[in-house]
Each structure stands twice: as C-alpha cells, then as structure tokens.
N, C-alpha and C. Protein backbone atom coordinates (compact mmCIF):
# COMPACT_ATOMS: atom_id res chain seq x y z
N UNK A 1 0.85 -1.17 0.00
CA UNK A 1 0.00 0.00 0.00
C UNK A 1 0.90 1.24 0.00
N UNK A 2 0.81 2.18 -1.05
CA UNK A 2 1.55 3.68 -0.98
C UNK A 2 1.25 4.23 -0.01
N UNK A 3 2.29 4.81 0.12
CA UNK A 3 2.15 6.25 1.66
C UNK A 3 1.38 7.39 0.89
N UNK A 4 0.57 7.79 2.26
CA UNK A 4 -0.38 9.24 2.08
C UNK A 4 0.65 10.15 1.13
N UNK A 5 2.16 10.11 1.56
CA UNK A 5 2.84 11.93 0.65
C UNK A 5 2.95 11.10 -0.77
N UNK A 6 3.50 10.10 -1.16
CA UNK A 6 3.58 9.74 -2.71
C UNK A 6 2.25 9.64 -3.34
N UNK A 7 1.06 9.23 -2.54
CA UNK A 7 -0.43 8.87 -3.07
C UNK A 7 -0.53 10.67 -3.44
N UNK A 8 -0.60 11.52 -2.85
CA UNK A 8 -0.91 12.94 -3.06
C UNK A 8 0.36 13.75 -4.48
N UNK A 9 1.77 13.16 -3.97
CA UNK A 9 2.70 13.88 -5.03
C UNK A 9 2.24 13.24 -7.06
N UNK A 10 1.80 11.96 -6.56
CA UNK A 10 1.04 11.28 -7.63
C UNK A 10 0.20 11.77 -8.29
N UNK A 11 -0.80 12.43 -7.43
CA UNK A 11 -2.01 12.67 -8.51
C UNK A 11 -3.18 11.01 -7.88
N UNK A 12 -4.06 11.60 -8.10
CA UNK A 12 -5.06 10.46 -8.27
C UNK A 12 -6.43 10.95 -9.34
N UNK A 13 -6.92 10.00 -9.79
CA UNK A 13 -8.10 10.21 -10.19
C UNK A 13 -9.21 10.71 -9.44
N UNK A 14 -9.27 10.23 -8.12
CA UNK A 14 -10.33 10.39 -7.09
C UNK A 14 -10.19 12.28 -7.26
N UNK A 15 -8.98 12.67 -6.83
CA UNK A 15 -9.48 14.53 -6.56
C UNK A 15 -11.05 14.99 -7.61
N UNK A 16 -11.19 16.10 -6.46
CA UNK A 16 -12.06 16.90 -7.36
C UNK A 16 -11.12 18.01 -8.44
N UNK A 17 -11.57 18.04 -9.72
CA UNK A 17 -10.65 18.83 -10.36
C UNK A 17 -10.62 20.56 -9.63
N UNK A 18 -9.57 21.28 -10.24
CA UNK A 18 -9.61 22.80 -9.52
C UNK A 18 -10.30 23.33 -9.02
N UNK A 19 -11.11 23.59 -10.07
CA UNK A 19 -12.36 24.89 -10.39
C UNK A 19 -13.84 24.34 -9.38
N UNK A 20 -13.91 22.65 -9.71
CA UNK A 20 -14.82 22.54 -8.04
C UNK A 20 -14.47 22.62 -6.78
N UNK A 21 -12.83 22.26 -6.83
CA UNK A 21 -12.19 22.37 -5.55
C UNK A 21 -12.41 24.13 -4.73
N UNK A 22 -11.92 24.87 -5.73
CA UNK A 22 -12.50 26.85 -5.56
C UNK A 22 -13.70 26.87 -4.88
N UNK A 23 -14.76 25.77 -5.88
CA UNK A 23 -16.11 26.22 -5.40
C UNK A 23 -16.79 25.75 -3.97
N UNK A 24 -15.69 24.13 -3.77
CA UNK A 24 -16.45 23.89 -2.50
C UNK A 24 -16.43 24.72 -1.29
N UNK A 25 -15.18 25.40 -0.87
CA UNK A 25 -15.49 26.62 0.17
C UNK A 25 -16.32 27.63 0.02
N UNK A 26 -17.35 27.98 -1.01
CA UNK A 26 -17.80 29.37 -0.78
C UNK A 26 -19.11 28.63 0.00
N UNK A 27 -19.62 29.88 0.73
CA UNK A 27 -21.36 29.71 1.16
C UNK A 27 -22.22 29.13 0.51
N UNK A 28 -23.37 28.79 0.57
CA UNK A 28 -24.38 28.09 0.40
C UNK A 28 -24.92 28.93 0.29
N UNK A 29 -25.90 29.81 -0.63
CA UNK A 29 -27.00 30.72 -0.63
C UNK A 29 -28.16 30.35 -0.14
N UNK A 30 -28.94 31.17 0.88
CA UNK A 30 -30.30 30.44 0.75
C UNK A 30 -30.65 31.65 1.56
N UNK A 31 -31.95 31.20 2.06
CA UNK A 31 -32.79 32.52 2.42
C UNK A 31 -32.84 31.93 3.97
N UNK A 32 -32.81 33.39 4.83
CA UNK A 32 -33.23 32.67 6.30
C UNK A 32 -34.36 33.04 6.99
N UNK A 33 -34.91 31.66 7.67
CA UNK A 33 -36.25 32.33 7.78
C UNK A 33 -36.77 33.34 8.83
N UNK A 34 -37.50 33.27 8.58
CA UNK A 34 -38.27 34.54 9.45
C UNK A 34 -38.02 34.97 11.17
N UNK A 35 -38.22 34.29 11.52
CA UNK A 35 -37.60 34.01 13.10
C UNK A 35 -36.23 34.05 13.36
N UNK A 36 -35.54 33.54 12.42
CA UNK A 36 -34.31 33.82 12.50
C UNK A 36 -33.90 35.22 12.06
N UNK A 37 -34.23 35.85 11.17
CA UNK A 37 -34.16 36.92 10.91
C UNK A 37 -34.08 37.57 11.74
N UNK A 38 -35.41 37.99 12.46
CA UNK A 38 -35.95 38.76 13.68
C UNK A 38 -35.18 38.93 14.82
N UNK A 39 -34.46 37.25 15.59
CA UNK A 39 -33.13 37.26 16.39
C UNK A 39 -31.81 37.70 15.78
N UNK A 40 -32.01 37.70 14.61
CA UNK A 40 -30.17 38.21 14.10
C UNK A 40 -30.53 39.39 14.23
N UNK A 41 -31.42 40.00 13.58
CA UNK A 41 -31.55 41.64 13.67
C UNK A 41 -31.68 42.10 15.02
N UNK A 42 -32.17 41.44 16.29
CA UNK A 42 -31.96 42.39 17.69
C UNK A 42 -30.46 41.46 17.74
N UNK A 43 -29.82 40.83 17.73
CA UNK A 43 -28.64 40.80 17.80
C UNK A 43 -27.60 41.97 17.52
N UNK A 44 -27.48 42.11 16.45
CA UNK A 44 -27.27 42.92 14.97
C UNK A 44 -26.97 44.28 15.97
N UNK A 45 -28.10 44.79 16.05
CA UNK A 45 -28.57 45.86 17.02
C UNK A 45 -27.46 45.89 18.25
N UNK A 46 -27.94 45.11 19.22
CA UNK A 46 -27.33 44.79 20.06
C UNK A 46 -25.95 45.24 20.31
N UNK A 47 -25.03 44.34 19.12
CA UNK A 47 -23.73 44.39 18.50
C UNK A 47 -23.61 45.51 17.70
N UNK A 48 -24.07 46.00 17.46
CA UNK A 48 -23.68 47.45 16.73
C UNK A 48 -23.85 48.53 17.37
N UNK A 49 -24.43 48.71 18.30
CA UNK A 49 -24.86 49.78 19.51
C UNK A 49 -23.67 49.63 20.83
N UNK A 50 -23.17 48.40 20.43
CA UNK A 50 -21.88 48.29 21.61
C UNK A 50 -23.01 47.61 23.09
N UNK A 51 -23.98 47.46 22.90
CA UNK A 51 -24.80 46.80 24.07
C UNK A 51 -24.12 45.87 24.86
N UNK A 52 -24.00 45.15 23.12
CA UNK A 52 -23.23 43.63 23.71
C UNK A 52 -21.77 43.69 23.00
N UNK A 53 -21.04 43.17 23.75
CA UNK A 53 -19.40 42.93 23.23
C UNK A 53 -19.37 41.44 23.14
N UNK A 54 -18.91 40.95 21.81
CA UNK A 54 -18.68 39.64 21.49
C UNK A 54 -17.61 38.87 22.40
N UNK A 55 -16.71 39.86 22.79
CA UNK A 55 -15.47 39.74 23.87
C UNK A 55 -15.63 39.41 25.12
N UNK A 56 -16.74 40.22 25.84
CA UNK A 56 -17.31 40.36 26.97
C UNK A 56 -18.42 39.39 27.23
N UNK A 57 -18.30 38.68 27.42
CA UNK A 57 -19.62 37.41 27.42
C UNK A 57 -20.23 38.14 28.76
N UNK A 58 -19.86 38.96 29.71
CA UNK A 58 -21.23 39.29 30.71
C UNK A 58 -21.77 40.65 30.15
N UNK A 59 -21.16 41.13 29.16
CA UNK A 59 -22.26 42.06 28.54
C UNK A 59 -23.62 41.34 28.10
N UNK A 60 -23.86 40.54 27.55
CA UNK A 60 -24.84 39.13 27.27
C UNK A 60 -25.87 39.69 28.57
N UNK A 61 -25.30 38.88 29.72
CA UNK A 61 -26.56 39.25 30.86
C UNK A 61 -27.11 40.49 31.43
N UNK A 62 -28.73 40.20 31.76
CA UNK A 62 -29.13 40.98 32.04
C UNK A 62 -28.93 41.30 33.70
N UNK A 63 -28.36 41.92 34.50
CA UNK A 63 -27.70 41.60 35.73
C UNK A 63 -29.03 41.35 36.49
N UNK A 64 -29.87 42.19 36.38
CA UNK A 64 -30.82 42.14 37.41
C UNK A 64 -31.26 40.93 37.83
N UNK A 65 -31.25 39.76 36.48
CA UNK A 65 -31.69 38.63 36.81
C UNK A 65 -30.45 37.67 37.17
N UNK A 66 -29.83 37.74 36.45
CA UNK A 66 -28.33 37.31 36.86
C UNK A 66 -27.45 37.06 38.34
N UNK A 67 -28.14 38.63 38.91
CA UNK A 67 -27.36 38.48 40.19
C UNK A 67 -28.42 37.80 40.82
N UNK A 68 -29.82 37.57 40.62
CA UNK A 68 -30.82 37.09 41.96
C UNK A 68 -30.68 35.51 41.58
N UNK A 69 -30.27 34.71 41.09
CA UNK A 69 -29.67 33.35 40.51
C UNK A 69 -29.03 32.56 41.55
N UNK A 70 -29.37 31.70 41.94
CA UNK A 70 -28.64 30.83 42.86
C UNK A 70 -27.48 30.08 42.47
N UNK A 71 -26.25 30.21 43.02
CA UNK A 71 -25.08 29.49 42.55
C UNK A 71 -24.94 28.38 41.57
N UNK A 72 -26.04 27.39 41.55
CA UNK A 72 -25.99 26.56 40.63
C UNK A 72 -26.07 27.17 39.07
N UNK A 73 -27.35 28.10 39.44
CA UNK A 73 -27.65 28.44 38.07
C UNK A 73 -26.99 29.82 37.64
N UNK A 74 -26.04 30.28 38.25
CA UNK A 74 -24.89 31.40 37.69
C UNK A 74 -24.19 30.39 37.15
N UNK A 75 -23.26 29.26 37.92
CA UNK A 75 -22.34 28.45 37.36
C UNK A 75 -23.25 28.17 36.02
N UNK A 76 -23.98 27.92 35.78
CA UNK A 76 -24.72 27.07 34.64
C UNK A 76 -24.67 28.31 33.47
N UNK A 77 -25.13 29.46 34.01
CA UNK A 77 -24.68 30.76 32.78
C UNK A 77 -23.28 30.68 31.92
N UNK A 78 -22.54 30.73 33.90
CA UNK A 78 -21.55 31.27 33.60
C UNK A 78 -20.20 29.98 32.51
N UNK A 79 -20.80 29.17 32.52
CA UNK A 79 -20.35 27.69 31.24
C UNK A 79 -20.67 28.17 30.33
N UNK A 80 -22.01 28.45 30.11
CA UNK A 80 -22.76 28.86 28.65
C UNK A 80 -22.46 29.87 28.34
N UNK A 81 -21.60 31.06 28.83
CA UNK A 81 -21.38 32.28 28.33
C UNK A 81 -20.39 32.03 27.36
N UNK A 82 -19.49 31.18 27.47
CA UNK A 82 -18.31 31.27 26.73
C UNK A 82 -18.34 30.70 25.30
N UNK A 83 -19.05 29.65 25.05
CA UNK A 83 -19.61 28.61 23.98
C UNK A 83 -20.49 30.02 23.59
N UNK A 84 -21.46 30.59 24.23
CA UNK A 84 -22.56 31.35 23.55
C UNK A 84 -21.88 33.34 22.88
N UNK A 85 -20.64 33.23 23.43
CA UNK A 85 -19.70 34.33 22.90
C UNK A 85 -19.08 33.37 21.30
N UNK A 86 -18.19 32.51 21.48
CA UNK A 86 -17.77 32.15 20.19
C UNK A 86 -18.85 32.35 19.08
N UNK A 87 -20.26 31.65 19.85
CA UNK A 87 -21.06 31.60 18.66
C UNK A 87 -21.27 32.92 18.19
N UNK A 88 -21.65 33.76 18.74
CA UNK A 88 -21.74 35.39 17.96
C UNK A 88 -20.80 36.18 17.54
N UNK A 89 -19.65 35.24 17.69
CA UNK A 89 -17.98 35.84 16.65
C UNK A 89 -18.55 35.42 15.63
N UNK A 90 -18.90 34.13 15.43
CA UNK A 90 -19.35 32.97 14.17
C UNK A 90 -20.04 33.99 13.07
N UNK A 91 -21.14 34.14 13.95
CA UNK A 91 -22.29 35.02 13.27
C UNK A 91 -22.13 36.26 12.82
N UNK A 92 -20.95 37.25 13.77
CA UNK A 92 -21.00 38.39 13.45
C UNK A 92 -19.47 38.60 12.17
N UNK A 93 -18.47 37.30 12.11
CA UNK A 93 -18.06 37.50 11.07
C UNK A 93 -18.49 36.80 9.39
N UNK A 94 -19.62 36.12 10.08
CA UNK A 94 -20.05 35.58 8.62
C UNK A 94 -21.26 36.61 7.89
N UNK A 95 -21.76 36.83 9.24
CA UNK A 95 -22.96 38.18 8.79
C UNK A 95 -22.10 39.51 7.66
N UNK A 96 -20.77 39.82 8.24
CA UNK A 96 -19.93 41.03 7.90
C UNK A 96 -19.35 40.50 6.52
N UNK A 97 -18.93 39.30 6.28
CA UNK A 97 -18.35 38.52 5.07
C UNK A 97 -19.53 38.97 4.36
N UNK A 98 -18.95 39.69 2.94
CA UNK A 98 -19.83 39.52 1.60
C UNK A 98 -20.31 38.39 1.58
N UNK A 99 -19.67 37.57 1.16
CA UNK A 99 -19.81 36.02 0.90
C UNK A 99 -21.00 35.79 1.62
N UNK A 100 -21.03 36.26 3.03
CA UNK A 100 -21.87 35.01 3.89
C UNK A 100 -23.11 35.67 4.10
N UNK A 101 -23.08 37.12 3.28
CA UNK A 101 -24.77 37.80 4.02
C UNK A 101 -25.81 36.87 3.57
N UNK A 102 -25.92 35.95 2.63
CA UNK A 102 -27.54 35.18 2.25
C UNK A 102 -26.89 33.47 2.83
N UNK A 103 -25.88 33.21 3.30
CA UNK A 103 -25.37 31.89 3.54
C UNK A 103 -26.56 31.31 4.72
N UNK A 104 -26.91 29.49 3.94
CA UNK A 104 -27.68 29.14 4.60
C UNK A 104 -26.79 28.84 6.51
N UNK A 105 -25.60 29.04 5.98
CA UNK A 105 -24.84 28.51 7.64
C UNK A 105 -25.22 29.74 8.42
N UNK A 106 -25.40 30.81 8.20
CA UNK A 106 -25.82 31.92 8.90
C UNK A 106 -27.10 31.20 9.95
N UNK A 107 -28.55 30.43 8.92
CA UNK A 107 -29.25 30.74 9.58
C UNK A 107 -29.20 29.63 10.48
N UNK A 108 -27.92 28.33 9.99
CA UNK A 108 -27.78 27.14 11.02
C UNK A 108 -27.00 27.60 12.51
N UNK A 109 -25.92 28.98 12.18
CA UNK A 109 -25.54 29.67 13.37
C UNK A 109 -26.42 30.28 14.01
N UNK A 110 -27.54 30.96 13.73
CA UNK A 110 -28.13 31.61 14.85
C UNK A 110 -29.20 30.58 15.07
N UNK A 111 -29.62 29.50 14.46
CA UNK A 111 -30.58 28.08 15.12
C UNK A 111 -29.44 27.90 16.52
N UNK A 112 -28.34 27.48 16.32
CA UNK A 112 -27.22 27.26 17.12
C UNK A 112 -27.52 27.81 17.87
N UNK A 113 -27.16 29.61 18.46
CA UNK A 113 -27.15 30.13 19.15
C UNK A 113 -28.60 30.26 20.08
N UNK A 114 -29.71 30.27 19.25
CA UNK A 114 -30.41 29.92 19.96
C UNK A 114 -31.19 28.77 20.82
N UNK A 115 -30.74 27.51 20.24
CA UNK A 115 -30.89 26.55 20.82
C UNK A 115 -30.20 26.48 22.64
N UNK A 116 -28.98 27.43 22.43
CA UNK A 116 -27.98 27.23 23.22
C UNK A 116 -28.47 28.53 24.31
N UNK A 117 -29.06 29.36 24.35
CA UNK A 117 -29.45 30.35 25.04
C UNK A 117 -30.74 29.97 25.85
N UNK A 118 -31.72 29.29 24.89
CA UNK A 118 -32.75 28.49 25.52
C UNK A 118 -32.65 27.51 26.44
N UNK A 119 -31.91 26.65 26.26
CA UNK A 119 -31.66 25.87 27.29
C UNK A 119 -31.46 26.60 28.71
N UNK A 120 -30.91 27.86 28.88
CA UNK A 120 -31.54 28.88 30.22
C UNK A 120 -32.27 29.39 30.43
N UNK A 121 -32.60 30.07 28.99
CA UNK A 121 -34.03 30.67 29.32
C UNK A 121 -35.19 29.99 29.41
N UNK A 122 -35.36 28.49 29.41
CA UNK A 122 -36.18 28.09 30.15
C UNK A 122 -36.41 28.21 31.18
N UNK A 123 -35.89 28.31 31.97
CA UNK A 123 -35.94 28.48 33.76
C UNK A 123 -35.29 30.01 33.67
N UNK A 124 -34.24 30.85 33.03
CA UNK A 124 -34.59 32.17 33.94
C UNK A 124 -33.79 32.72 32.64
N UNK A 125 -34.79 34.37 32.62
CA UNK A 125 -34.80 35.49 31.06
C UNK A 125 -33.02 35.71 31.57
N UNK A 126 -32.33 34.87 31.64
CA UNK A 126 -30.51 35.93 31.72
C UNK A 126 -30.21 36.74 30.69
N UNK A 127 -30.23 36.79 29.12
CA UNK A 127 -29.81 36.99 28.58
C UNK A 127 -30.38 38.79 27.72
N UNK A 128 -29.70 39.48 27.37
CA UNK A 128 -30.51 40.72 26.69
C UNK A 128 -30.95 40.73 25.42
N UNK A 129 -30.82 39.30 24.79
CA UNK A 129 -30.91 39.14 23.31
C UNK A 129 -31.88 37.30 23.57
C-alpha cells in the first residue's frame, strides 16, 4: 500500500478537479427564515450599539436577573457564556463577510445560538438578546 505523501505527489483520479475544488469553500445561498431573521436583527442591534461585546460574554446578561440566581444556576450561565460568545464571533463574522450575508450557515448559526441560550431561558430570562 503507498504512503499518504507519494499517493498525493502522484495525482489520483479520485481529486475533485480545480475549479470545483475553488467552489467547495464558498457559502451556500439560501434565504433565512423569518424568526431567524428577527433574532439576528436584535442581535445585529445589540452588537452594533456596543450593548453587547462579542469579547465580553457578561455584557450578554441581564444583571438584574443574573445576580438574583442561585449558585448553581450562575455556574450554569456562567459555562454557557463562553460557547454562547464564540457563537456570535461565528455570526457576526459571517454576517460582515460579503460572501456570507444570504449563507444558509448563517441561519444554522443563529438556530445554534439559539438553541444554546434556551436551554436557560427556560428556567430564567438571563440573557438581553
């Protein structure tokens, strides 16, 4: 059996030729729906008003509710803040990418993000978005 570097310096039939290889990284066009919309845009807001800092994951909470939280369920924020900051880097540099303003991954990132925010706000409103 050939080694992985001669199988690649070779050539194989299997590659995709160039010009699909270019194409498989760009976005996926598609439309996002409605609900999603609605949360990216008070996001959007949010993040453009300086409300929220993508950096600052306790800009995110709303303190009032935040501080009346019993230790379990701060620790339980305070896990989810950090996972729920990456995700709105995700969003806010694919939103800013030409490329990515109609990308269907946009609207699988903010499904993401909100899946991931809900899981608290079931039991308590922490969040300002």
């Amino acid at each position: 059996m050939p080694d992985f570097a001669s199988t690649i310096a070779q050539g194989s039939g299997n590659l995709l030729p160039e010009k699909k290889q270019k194409h498989a990284g760009k976005p996926v066009k598609g439309k996002i729906e409605q609900e999603h919309k609605h949360f990216l845009a008070t996001l959007t807001q949010l993040l453009d008003s300086g409300d929220i800092d993508p950096y600052n994951p306790t800009s995110f909470l709303k303190r009032e509710v935040y501080d009346t939280l019993d230790e379990k369920w701060q620790d339980t924020v305070d896990v989810s803040l950090h996972n729920i900051a990456d995700q709105i880097r995700m969003i806010q540099e694919t939103r800013l990418s030409a490329k990515g303003e109609n990308a269907i991954q946009l609207q699988t990132m903010v499904e993401h993000l909100w899946q991931m925010k809900q899981q608290i706000e079931e039991h308590h409103d922490a969040f300002k978005f």
